[in-house]
Protein backbone atom coordinates (compact mmCIF):
# COMPACT_ATOMS: atom_id res chain seq x y z
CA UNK A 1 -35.46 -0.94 -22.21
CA UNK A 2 -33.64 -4.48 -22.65
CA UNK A 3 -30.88 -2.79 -24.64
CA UNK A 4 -30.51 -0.30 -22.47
CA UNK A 5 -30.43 -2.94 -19.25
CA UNK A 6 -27.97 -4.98 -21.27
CA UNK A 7 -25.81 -1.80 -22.02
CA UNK A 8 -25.59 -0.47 -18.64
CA UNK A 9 -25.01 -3.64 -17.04
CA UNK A 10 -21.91 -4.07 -19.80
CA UNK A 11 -20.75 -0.52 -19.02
CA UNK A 12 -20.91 -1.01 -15.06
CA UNK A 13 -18.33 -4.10 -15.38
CA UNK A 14 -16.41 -2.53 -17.75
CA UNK A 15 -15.59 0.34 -15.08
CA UNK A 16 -15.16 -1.71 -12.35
CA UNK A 17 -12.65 -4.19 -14.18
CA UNK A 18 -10.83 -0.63 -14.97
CA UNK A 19 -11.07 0.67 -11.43
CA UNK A 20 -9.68 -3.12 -9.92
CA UNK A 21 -6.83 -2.76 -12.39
CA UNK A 22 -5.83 1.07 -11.34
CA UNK A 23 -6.38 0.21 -7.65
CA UNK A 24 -3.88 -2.95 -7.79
CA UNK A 25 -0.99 -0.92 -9.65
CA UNK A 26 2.10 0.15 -7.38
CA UNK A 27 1.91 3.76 -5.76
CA UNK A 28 4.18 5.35 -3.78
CA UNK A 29 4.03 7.63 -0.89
CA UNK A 30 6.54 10.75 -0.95
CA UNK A 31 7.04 11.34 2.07
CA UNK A 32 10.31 11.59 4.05
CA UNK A 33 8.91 11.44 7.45
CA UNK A 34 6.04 10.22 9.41
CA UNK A 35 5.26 13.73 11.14
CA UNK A 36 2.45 15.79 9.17
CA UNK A 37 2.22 16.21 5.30
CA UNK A 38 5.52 16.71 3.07
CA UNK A 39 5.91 19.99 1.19
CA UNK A 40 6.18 18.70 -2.68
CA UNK A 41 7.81 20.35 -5.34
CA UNK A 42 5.89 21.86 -8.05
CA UNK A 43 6.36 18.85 -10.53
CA UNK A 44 4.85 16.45 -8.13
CA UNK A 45 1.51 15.45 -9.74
CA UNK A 46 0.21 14.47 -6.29
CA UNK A 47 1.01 18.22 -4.39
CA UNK A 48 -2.18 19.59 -3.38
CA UNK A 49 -3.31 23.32 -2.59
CA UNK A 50 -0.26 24.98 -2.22
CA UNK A 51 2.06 22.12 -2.79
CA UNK A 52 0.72 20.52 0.49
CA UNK A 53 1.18 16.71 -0.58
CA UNK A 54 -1.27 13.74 0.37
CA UNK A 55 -0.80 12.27 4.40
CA UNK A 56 -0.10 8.90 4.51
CA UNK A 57 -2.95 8.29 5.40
CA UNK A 58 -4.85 10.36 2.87
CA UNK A 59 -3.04 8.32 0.38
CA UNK A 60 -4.29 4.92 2.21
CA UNK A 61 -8.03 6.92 2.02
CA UNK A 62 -7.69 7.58 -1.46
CA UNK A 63 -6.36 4.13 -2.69
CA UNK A 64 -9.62 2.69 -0.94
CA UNK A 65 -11.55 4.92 -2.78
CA UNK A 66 -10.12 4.12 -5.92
CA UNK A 67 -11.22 0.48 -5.34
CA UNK A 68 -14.81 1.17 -4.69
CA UNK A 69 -15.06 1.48 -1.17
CA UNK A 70 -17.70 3.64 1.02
CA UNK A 71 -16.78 5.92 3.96
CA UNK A 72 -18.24 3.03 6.39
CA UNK A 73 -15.92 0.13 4.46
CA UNK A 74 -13.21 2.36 5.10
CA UNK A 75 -13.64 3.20 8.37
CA UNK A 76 -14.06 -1.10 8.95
CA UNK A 77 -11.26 -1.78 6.79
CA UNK A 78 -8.60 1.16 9.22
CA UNK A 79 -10.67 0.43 12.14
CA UNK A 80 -11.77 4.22 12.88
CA UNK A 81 -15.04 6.10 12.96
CA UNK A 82 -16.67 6.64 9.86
CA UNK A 83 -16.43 10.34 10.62
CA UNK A 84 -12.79 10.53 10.73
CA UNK A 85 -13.22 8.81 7.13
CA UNK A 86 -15.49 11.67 6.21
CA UNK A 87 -12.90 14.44 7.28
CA UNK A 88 -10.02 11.83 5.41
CA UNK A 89 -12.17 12.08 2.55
CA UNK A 90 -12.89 15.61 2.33
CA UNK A 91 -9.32 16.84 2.80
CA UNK A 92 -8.01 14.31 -0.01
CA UNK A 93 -11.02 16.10 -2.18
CA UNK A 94 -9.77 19.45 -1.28
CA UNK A 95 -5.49 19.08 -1.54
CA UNK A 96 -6.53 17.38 -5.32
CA UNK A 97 -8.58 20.15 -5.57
CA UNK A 98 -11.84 17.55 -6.99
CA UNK A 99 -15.74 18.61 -6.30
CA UNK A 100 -16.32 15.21 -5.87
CA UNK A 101 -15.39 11.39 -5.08
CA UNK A 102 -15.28 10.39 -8.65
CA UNK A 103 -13.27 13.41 -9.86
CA UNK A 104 -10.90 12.87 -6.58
CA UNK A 105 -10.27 9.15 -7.54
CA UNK A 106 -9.80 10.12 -11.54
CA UNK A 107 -7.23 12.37 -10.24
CA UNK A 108 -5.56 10.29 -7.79
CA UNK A 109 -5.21 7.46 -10.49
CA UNK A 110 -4.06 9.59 -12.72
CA UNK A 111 -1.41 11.31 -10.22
CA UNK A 112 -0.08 7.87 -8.92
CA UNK A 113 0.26 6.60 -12.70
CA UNK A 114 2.68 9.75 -13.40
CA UNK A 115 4.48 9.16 -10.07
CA UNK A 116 4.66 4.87 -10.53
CA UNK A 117 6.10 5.69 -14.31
CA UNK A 118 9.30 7.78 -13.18
């Protein structure tokens, strides 16, 4: 049970030393204007459903995500109701298509990787 302890305790800072080094690289936001989303092109690896890119401030959502933050640290952190958070959060996990949190924030990592490397 030790081992296991030991293992899982190893394994838990190992991920978050991953996540704080993801979080802190450079992303940018396509966008080329501040009214509603931006249509991207089919080779943008951050176009949601039906090439429906991230808002703004789905991207700022998702980047808080990606370093570990709840839907109530969030909501602190933007200063807005932890609700809107909730509806932030579900439309990011919808447009990247992910059943859940973790899936949305391996995918948004991923996405903003691909984008920061052109």
């Amino acid at each position: 049970m030790r081992e296991m302890s030991a293992e899982v305790r190893f394994l838990s800072g190992s991920a978050l030393g991953v996540v704080d080094e993801l979080a802190g690289a450079p992303v940018t936001i396509p966008t080329q204007s501040r009214r509603g989303p931006v249509f991207a092109g089919a080779d943008d690896p951050l176009a949601g459903v039906d090439g429906v890119a991230l808002s703004a401030r789905e991207h700022e959502v998702a980047q808080l995500m990606a370093r570990g933050r709840s839907n109530r640290e969030i909501a602190g952190l933007l200063h807005l109701s932890p609700d809107t958070i909730k509806g932030n959060v579900a439309d990011v996990l919808r447009k990247l298509r992910a059943a859940n949190r973790a899936e949305a924030v391996a995918k948004y990592v991923r996405a903003s990787q691909r984008v920061g490397s052109r």
